[in-house]
C-alpha atoms as a PDB file:
ATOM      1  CA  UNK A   1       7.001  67.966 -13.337  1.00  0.00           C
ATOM      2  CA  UNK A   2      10.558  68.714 -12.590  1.00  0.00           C
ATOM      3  CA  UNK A   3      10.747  66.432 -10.433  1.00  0.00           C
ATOM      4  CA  UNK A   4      10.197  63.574 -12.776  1.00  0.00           C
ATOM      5  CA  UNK A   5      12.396  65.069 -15.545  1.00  0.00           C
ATOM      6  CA  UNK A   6      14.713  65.071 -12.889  1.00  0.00           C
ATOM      7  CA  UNK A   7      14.305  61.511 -12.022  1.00  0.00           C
ATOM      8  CA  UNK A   8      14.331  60.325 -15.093  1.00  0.00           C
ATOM      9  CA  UNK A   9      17.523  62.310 -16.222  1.00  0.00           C
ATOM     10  CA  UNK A  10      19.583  61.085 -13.042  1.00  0.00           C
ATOM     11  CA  UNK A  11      18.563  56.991 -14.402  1.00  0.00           C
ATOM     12  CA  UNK A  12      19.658  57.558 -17.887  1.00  0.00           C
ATOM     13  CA  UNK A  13      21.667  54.535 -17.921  1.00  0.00           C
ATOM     14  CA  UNK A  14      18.460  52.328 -17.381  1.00  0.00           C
ATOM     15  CA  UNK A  15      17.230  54.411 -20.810  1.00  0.00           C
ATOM     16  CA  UNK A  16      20.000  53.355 -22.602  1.00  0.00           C
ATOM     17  CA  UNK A  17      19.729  49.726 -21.710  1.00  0.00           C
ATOM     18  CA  UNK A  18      15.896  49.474 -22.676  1.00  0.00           C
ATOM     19  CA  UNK A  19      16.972  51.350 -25.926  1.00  0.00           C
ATOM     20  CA  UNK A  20      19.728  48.788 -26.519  1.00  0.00           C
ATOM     21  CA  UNK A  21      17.173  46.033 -25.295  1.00  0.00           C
ATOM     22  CA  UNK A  22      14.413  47.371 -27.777  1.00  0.00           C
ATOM     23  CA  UNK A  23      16.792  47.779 -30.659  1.00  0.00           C
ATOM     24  CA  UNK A  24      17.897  44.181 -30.143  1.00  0.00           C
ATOM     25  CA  UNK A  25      14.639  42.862 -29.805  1.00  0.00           C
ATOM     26  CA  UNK A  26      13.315  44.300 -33.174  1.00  0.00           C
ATOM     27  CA  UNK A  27      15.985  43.122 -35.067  1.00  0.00           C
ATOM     28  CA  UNK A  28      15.215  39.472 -33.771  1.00  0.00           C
ATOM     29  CA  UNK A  29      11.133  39.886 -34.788  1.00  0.00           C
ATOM     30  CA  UNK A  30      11.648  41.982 -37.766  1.00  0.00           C
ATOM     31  CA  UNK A  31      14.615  40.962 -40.151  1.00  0.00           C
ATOM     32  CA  UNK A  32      14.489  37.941 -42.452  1.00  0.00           C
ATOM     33  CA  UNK A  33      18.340  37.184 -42.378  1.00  0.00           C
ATOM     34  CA  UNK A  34      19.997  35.386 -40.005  1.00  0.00           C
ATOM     35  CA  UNK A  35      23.035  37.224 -39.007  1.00  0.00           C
ATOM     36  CA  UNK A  36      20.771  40.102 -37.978  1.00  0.00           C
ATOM     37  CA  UNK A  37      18.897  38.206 -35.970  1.00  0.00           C
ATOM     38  CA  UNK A  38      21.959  36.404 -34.406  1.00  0.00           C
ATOM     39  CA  UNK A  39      23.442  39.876 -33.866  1.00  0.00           C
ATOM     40  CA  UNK A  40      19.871  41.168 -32.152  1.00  0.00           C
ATOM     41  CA  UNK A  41      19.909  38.282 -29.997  1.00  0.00           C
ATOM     42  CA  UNK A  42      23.699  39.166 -28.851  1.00  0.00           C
ATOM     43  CA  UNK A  43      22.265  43.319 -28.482  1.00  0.00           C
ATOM     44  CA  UNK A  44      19.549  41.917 -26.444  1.00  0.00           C
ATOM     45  CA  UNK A  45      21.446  39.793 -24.069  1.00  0.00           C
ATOM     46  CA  UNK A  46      24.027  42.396 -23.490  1.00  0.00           C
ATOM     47  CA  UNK A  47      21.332  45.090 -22.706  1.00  0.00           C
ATOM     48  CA  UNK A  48      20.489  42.710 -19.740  1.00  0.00           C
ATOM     49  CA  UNK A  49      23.267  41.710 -18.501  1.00  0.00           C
ATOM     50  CA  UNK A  50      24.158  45.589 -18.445  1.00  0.00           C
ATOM     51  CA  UNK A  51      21.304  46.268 -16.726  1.00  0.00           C
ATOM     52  CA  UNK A  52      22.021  43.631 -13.940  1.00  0.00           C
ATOM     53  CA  UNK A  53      25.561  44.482 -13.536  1.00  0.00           C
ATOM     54  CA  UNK A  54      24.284  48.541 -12.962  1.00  0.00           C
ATOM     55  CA  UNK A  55      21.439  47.076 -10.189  1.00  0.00           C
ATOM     56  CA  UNK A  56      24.446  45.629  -8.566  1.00  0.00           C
ATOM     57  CA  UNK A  57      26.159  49.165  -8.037  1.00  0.00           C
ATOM     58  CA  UNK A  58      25.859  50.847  -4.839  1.00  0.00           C
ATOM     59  CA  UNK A  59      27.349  54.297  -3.955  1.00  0.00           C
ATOM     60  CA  UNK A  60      29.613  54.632  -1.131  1.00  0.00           C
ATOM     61  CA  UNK A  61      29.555  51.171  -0.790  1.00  0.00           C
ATOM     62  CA  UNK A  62      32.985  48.606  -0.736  1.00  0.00           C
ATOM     63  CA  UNK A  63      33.499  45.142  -1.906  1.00  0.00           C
ATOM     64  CA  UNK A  64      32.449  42.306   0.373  1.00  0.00           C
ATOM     65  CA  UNK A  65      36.070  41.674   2.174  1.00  0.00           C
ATOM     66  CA  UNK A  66      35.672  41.564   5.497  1.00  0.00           C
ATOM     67  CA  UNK A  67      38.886  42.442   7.316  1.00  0.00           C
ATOM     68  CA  UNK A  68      40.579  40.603  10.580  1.00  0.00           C
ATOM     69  CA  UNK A  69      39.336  41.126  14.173  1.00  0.00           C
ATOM     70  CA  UNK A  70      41.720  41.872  16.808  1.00  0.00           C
ATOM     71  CA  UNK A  71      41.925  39.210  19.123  1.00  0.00           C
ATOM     72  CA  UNK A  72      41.348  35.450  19.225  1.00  0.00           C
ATOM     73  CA  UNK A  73      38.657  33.155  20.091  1.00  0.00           C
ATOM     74  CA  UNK A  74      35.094  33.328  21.031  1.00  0.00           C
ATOM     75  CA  UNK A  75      35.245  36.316  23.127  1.00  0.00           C
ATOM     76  CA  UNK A  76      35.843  38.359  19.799  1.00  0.00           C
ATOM     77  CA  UNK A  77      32.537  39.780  17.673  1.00  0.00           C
ATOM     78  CA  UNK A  78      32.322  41.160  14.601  1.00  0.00           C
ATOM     79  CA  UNK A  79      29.453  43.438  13.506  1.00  0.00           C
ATOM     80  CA  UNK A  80      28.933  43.384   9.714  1.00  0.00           C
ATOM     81  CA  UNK A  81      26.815  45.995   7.565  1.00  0.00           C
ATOM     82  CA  UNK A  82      25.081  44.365   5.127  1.00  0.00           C
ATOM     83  CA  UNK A  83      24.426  48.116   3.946  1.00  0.00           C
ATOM     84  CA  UNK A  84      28.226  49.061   3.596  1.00  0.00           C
ATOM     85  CA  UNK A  85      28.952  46.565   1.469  1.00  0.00           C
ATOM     86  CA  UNK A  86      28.323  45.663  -2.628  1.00  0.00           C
ATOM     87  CA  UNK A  87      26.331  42.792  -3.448  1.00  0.00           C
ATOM     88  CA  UNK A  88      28.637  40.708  -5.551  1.00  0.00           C
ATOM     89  CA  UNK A  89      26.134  38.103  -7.035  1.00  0.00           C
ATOM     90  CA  UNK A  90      24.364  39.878  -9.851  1.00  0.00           C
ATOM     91  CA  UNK A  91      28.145  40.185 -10.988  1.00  0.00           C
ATOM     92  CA  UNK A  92      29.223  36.886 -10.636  1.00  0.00           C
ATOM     93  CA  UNK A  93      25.511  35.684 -12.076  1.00  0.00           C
ATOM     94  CA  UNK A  94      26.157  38.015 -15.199  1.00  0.00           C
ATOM     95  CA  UNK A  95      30.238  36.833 -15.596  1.00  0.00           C
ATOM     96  CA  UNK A  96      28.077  33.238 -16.074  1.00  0.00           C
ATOM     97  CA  UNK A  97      25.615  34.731 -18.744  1.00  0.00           C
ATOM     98  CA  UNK A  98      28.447  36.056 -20.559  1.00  0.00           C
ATOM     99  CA  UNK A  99      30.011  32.892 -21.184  1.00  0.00           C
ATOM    100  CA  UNK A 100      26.573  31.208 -21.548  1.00  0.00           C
ATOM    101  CA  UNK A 101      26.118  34.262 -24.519  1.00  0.00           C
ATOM    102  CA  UNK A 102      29.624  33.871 -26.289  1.00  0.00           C
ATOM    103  CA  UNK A 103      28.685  29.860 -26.511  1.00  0.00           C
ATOM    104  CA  UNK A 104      25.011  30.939 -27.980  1.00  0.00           C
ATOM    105  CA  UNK A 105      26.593  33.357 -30.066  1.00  0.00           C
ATOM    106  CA  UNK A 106      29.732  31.047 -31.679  1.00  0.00           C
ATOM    107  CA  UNK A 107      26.883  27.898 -32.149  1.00  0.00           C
ATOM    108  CA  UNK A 108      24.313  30.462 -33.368  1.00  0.00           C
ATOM    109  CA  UNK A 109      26.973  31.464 -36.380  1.00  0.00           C
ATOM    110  CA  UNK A 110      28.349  28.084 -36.755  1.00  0.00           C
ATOM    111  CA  UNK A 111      24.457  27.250 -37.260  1.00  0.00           C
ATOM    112  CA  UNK A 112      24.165  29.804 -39.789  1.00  0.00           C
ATOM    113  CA  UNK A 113      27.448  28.341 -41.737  1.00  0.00           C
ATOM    114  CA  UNK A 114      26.124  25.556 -42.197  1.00  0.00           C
ATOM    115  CA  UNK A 115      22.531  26.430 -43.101  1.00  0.00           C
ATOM    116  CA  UNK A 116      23.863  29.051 -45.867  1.00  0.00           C
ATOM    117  CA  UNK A 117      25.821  25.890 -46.990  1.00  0.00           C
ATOM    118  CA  UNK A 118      23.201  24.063 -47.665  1.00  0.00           C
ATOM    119  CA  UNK A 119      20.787  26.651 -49.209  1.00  0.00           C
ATOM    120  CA  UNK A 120      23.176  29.658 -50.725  1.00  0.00           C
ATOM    121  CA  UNK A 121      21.461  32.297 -48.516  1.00  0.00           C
ATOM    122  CA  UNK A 122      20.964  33.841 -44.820  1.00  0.00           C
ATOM    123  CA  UNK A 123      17.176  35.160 -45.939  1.00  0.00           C
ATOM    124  CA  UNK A 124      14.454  33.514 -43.888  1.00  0.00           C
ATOM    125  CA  UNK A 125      11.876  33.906 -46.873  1.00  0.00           C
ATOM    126  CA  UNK A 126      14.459  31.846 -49.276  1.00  0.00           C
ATOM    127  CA  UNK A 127      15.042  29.348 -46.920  1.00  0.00           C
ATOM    128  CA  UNK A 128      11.865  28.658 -45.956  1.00  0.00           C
ATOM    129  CA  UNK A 129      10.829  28.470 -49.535  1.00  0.00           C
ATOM    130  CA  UNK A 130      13.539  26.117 -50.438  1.00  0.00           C
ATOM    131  CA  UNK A 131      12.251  23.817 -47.409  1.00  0.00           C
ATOM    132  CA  UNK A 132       8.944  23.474 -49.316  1.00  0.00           C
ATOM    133  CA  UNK A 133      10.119  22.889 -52.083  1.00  0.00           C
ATOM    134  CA  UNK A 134      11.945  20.289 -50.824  1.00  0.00           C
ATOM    135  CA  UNK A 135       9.185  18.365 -50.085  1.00  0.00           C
END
């Protein structure tokens, strides 16, 4: 039993992130207006691209620079440790889904200018309602 408090005490970063994740997701589902939805959506895709970026971490371990070898030519090896080294593409994946989520975010708001524009309110229900009437 200890040992899986333990366990899950020593990943309480991964907690956080499904928290954050779980939060964001419920505020897409469950709210009516659109700015908490937009904001969800921006909670949800920074809980995962937290989550990558902490997968990506290793202890111990040095960025992927691999220094000069002494000497010149063929007759020269170099052993590389895959192990002794970070893994740089989740980061470099995630500095792409950041700018892919800023772009999401500033259209998603632009979006919602213009909708409460046309219809005087952010509220799903209203909107919705005003569609059919529309009609």
């Amino acid at each position: 039993m200890t040992d899986l408090v333990s366990t899950i005490i020593a990943k309480y970063n991964y907690w956080i992130y499904i928290t954050l994740m779980m939060i964001g997701l419920y505020a897409m589902i469950a709210k009516n207006n659109l700015i908490k939805k937009i904001v969800g959506m921006s909670m949800f895709q920074t809980a995962i691209i937290l989550f990558y970026v902490s997968i990506g971490v290793k202890k111990g371990a040095t960025i992927p620079i691999l220094e000069y070898s002494h000497g010149h030519g063929h007759d020269t090896q170099l052993v590389v440790h895959a192990a002794d080294y970070v893994n740089p593409l989740p980061h470099v994946l995630m500095l792409t889904a950041i700018v892919v989520g800023v772009a999401t975010l500033g259209v998603a708001l632009a979006l919602s200018i213009r909708i409460y524009d046309r219809y005087n309110t952010l509220e799903e229900d209203e909107i919705l309602t005003q569609i059919r009437e529309e009609k």
